[in-house]
PDB file of N, CA and C in Angstrom:
ATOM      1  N   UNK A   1      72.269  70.000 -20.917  1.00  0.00           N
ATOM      2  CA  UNK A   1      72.734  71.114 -20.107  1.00  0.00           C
ATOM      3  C   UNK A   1      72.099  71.099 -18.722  1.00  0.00           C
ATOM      4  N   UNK A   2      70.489  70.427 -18.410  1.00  0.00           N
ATOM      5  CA  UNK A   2      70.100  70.656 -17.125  1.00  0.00           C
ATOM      6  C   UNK A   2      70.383  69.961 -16.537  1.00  0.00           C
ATOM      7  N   UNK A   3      70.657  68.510 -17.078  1.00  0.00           N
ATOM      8  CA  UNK A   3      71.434  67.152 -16.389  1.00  0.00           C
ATOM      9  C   UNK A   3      72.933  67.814 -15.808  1.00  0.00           C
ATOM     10  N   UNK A   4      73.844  68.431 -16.312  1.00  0.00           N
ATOM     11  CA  UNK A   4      74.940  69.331 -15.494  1.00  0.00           C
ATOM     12  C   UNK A   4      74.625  70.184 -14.883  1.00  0.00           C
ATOM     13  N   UNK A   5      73.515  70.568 -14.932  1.00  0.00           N
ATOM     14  CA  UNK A   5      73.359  71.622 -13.610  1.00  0.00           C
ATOM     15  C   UNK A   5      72.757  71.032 -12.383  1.00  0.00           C
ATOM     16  N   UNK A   6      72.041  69.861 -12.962  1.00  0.00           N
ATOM     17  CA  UNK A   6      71.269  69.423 -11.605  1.00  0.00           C
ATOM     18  C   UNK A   6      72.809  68.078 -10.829  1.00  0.00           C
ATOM     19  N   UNK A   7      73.990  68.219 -11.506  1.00  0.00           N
ATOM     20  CA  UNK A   7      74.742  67.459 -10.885  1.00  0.00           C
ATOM     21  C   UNK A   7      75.843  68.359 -10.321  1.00  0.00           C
ATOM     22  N   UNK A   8      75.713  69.254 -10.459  1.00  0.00           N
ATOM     23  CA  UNK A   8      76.847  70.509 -10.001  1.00  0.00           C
ATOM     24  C   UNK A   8      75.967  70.893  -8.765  1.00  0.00           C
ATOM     25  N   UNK A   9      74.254  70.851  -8.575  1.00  0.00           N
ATOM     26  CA  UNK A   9      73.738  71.458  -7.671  1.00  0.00           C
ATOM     27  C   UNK A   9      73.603  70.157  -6.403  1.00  0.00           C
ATOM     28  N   UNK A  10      73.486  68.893  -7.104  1.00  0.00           N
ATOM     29  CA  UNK A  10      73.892  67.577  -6.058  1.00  0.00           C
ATOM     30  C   UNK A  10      74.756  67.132  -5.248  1.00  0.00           C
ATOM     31  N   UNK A  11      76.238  67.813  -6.091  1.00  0.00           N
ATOM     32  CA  UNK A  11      77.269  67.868  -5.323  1.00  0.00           C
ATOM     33  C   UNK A  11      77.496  68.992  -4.287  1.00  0.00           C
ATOM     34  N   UNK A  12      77.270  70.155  -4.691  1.00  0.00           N
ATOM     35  CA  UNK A  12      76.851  71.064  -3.783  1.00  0.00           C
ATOM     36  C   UNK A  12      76.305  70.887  -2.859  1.00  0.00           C
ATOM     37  N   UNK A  13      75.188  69.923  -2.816  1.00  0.00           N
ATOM     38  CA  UNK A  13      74.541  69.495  -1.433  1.00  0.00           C
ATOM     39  C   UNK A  13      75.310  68.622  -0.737  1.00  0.00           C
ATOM     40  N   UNK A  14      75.548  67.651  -1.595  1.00  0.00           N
ATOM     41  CA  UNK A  14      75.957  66.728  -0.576  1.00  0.00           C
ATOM     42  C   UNK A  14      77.469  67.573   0.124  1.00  0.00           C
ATOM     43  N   UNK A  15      77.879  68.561  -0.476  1.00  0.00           N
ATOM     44  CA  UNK A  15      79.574  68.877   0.235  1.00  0.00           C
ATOM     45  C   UNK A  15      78.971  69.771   1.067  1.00  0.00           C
ATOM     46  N   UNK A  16      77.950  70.245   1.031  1.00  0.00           N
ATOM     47  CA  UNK A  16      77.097  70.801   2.340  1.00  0.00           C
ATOM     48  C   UNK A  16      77.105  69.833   3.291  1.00  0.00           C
ATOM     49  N   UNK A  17      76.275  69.200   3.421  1.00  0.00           N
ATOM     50  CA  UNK A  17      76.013  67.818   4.013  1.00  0.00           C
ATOM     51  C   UNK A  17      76.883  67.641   4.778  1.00  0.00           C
ATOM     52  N   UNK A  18      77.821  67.213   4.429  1.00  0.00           N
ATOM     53  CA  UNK A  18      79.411  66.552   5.123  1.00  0.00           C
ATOM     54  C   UNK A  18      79.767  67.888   5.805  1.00  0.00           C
ATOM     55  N   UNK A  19      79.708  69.001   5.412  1.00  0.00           N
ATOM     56  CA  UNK A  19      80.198  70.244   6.110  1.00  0.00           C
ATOM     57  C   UNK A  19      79.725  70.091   7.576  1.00  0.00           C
ATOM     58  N   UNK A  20      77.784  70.125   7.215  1.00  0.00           N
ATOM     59  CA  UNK A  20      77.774  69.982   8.547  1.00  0.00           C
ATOM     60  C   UNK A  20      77.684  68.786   9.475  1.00  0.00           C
ATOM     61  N   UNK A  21      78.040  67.967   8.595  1.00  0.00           N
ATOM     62  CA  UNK A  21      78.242  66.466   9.719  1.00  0.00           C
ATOM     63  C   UNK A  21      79.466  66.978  10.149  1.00  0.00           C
ATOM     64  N   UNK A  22      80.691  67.288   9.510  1.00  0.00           N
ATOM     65  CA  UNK A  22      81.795  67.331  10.413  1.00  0.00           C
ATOM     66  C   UNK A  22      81.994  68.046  11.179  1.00  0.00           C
ATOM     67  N   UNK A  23      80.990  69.335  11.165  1.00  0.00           N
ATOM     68  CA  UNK A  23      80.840  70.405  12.181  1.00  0.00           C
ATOM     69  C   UNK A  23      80.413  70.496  13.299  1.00  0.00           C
ATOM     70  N   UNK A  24      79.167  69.172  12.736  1.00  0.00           N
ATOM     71  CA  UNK A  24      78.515  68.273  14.524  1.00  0.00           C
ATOM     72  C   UNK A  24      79.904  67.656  14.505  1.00  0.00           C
ATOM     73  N   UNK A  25      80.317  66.383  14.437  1.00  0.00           N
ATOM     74  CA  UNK A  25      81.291  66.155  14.784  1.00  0.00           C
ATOM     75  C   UNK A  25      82.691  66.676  15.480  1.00  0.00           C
ATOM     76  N   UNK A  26      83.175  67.690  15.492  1.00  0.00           N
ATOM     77  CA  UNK A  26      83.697  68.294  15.869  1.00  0.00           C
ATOM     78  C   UNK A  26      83.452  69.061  17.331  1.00  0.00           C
ATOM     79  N   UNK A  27      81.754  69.616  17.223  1.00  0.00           N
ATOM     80  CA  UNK A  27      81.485  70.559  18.636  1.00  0.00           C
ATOM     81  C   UNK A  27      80.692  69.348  19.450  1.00  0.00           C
ATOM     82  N   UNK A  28      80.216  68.174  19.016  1.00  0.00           N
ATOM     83  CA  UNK A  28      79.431  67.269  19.679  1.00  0.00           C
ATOM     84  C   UNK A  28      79.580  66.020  20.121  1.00  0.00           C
ATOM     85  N   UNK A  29      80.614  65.819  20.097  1.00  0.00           N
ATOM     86  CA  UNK A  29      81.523  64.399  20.383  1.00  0.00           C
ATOM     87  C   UNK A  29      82.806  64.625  21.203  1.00  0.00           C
ATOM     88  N   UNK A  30      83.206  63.307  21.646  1.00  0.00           N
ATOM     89  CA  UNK A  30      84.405  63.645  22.772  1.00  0.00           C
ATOM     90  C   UNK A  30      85.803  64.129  22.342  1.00  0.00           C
ATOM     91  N   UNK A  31      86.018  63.674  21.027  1.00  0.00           N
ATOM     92  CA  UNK A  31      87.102  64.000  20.157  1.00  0.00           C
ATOM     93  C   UNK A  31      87.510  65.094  19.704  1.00  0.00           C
ATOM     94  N   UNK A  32      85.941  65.549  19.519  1.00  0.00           N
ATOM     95  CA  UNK A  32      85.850  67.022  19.094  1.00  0.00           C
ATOM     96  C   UNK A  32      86.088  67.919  19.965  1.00  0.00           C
ATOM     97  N   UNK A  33      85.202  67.812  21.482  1.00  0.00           N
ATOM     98  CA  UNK A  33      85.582  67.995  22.635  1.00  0.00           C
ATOM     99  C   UNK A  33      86.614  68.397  22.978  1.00  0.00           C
ATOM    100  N   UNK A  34      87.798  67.266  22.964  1.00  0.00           N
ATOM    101  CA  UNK A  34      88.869  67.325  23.503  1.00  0.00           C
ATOM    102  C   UNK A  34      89.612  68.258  22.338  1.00  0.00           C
ATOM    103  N   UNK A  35      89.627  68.410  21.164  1.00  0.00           N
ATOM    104  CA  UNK A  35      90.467  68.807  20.599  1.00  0.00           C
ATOM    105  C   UNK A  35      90.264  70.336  20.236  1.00  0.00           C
ATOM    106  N   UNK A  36      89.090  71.243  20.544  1.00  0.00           N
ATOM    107  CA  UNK A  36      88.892  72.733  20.839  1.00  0.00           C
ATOM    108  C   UNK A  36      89.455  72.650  22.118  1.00  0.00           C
ATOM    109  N   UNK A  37      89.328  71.770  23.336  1.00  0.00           N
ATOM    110  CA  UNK A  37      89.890  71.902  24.607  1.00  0.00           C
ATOM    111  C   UNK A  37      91.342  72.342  24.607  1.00  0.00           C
ATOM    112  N   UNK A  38      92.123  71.560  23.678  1.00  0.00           N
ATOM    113  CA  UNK A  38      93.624  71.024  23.860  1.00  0.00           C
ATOM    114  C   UNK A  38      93.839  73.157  22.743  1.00  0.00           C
ATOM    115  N   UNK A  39      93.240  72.935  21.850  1.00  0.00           N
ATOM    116  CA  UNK A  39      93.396  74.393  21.528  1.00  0.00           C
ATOM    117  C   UNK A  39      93.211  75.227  22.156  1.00  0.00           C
ATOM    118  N   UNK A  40      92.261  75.445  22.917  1.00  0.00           N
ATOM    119  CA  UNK A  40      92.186  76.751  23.804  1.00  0.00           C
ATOM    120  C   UNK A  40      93.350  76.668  24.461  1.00  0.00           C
ATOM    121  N   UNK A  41      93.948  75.464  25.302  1.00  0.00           N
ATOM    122  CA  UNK A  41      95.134  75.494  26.449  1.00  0.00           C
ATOM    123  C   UNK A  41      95.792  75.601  25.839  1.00  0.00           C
ATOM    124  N   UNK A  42      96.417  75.272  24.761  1.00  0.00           N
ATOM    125  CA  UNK A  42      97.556  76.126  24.108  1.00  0.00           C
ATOM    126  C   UNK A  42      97.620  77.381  23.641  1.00  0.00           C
ATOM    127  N   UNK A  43      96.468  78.037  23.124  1.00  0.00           N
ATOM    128  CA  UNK A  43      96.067  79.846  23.305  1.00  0.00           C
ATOM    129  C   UNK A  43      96.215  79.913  24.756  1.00  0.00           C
ATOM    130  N   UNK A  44      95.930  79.850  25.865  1.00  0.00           N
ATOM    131  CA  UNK A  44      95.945  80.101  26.907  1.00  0.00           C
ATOM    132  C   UNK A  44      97.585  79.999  27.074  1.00  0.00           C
ATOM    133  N   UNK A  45      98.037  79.091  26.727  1.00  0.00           N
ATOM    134  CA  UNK A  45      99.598  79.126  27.365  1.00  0.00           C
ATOM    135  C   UNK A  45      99.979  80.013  26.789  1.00  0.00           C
ATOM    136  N   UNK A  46     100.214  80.352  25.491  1.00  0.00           N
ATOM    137  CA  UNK A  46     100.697  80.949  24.961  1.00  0.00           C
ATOM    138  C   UNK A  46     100.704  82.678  25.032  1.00  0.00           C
ATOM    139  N   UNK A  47      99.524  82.818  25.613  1.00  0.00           N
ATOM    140  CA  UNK A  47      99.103  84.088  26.159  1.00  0.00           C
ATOM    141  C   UNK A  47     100.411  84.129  27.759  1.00  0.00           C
ATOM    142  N   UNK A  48      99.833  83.137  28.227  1.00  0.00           N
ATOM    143  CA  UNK A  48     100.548  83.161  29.798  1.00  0.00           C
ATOM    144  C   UNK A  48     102.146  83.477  29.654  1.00  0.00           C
ATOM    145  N   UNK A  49     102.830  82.756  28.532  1.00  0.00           N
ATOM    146  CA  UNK A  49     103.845  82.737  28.262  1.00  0.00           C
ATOM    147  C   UNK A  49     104.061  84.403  27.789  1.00  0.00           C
ATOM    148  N   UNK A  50     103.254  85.240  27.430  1.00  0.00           N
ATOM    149  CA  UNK A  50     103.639  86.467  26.799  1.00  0.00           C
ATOM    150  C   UNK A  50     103.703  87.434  27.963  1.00  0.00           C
ATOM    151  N   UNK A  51     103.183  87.013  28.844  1.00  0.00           N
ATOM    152  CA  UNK A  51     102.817  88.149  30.653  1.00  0.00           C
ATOM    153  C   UNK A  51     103.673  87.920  31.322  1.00  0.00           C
ATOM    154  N   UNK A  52     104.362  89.110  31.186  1.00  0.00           N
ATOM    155  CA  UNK A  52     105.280  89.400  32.496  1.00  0.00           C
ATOM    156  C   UNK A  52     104.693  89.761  33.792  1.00  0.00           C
ATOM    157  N   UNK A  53     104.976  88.976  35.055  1.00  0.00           N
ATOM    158  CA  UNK A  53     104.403  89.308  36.347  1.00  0.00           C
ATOM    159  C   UNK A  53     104.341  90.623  36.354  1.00  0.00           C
ATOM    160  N   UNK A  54     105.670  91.487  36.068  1.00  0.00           N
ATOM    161  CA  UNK A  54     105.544  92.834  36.725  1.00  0.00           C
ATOM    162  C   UNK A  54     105.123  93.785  35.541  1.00  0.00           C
ATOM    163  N   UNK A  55     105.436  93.302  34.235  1.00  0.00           N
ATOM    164  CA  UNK A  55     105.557  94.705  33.348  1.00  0.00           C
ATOM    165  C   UNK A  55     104.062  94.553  32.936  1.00  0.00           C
ATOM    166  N   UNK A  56     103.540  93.355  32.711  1.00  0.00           N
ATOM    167  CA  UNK A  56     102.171  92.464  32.002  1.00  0.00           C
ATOM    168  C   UNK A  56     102.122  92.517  30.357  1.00  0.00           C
ATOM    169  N   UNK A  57     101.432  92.232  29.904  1.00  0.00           N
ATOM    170  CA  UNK A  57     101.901  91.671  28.014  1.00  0.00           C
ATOM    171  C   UNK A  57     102.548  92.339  27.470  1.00  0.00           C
ATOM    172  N   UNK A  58     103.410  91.274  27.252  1.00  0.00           N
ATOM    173  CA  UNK A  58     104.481  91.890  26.048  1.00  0.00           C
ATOM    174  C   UNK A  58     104.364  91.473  24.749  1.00  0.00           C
ATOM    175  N   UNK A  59     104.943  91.865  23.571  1.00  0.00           N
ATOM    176  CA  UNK A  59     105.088  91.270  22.296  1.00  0.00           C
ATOM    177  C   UNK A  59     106.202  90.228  22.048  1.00  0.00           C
ATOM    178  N   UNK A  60     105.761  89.064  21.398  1.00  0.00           N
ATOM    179  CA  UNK A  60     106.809  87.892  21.432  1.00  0.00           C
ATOM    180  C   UNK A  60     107.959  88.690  20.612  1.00  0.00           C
ATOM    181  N   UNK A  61     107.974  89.329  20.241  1.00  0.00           N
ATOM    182  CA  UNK A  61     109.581  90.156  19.537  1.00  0.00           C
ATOM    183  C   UNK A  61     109.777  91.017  20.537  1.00  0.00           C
ATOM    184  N   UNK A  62     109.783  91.167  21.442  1.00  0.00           N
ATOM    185  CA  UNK A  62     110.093  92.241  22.788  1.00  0.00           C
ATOM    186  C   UNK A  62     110.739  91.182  23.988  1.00  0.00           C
ATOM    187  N   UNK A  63     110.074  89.719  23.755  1.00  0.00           N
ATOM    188  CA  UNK A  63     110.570  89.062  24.689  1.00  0.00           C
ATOM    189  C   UNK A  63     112.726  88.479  24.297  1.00  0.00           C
ATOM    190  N   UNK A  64     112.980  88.602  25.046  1.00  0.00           N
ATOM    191  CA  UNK A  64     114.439  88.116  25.688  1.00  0.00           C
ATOM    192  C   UNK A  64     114.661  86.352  25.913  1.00  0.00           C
ATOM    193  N   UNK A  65     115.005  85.989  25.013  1.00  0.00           N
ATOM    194  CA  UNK A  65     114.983  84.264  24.997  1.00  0.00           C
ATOM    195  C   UNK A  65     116.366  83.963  25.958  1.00  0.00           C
ATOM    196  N   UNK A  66     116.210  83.420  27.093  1.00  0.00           N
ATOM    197  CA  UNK A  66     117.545  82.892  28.073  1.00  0.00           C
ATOM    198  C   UNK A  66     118.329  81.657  27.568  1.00  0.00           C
ATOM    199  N   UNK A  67     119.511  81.524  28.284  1.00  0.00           N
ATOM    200  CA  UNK A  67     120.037  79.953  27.827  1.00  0.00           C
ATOM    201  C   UNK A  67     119.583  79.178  28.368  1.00  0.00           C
ATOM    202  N   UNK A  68     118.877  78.951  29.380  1.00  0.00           N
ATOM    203  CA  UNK A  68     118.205  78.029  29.556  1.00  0.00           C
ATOM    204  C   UNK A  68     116.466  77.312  28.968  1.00  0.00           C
ATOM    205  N   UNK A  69     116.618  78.556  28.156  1.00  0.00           N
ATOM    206  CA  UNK A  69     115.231  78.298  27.211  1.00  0.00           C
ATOM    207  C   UNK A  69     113.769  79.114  27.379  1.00  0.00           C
ATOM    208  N   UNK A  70     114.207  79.815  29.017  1.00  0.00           N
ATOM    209  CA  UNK A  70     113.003  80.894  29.433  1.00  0.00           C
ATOM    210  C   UNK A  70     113.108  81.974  28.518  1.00  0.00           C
ATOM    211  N   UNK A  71     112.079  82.773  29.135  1.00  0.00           N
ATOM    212  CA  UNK A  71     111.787  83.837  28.113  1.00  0.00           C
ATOM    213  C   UNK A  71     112.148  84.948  29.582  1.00  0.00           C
ATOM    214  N   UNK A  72     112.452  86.322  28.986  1.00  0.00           N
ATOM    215  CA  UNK A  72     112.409  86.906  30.039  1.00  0.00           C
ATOM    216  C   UNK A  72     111.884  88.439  29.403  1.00  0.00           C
ATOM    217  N   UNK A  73     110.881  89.356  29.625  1.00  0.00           N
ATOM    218  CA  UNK A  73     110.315  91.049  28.937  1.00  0.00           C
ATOM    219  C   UNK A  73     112.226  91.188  29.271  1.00  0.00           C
ATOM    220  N   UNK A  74     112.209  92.147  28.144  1.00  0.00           N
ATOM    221  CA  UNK A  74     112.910  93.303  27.559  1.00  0.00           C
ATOM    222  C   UNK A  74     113.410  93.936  29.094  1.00  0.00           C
ATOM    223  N   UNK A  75     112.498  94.606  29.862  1.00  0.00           N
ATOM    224  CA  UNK A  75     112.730  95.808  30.494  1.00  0.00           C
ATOM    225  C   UNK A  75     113.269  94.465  32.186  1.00  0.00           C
ATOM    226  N   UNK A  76     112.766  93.653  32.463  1.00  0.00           N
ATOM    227  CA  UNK A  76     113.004  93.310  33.583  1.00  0.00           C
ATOM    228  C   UNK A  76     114.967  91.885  33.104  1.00  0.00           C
ATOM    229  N   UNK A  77     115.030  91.874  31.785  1.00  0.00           N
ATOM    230  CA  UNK A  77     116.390  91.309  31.440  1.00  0.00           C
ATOM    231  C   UNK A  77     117.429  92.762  31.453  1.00  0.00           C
ATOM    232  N   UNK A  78     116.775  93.994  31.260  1.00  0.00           N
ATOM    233  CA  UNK A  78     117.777  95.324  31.594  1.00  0.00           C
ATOM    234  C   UNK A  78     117.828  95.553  32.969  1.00  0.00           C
ATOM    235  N   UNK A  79     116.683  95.263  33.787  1.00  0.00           N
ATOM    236  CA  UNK A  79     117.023  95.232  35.162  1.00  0.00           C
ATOM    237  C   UNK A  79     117.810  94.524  35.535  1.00  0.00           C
ATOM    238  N   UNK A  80     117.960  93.168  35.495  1.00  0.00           N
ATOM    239  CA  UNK A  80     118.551  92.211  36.036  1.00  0.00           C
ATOM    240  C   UNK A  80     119.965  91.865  35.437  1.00  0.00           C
ATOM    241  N   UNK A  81     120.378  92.310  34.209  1.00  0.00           N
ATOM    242  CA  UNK A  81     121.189  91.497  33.880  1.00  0.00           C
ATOM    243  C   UNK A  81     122.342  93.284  33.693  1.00  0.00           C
ATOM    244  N   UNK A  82     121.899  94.223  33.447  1.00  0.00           N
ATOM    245  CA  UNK A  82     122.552  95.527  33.512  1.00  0.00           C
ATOM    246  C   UNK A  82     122.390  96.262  34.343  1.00  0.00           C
ATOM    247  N   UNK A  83     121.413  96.020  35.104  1.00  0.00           N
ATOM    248  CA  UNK A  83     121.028  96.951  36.213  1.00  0.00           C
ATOM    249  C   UNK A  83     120.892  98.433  36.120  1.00  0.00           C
ATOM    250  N   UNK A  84     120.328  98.590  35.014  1.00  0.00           N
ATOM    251  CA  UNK A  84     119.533  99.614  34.451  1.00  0.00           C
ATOM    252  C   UNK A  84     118.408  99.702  34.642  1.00  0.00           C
ATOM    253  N   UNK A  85     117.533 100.440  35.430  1.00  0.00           N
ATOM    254  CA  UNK A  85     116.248 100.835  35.237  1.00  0.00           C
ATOM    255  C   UNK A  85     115.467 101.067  33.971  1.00  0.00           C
ATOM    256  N   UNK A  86     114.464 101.241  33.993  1.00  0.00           N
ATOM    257  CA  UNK A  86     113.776 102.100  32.518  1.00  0.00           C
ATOM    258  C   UNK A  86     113.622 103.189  32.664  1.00  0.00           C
ATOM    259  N   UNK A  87     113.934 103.699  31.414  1.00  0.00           N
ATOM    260  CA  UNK A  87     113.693 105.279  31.729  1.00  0.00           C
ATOM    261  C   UNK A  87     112.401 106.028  31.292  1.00  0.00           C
TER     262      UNK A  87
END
């Protein structure tokens, strides 16, 4: 019985171990580097993509998808395309 516990508690370490090798790996190398980089700029776009110049963040279910593939807020596609104000 202690021979299975002391191999349940070995593996435990070692999947520790690797946890934090890949965790250096990840924040301490160029790969790793680059690839929180390449994530943030896509949170970042994706944010940018949600801000309307004039109205400022909207909810991606509030946004107005165009035929040409833009996005356009809710309230400035009633301006422009009905020429309705908001009320």
């Amino acid at each position: 019985m202690s021979v299975i516990v002391i191999e349940v508690l070995a593996l435990l370490a070692g999947l520790t171990g690797l946890g934090f090798l890949a965790k250096a790996a990840l924040t301490r190398t160029r790969p790793g580097v680059r690839l929180r980089q390449e994530a943030n700029r896509l949170e970042i776009d994706r944010a940018a993509a949600l801000t309307c110049p004039i109205h400022g963040v909207q909810s991606e279910e509030s946004l107005v998808r165009l035929p040409d593939g833009g996005t356009l807020c809710s309230v400035c596609y009633r301006e422009a395309v009905h020429g309705q104000l908001p009320s």
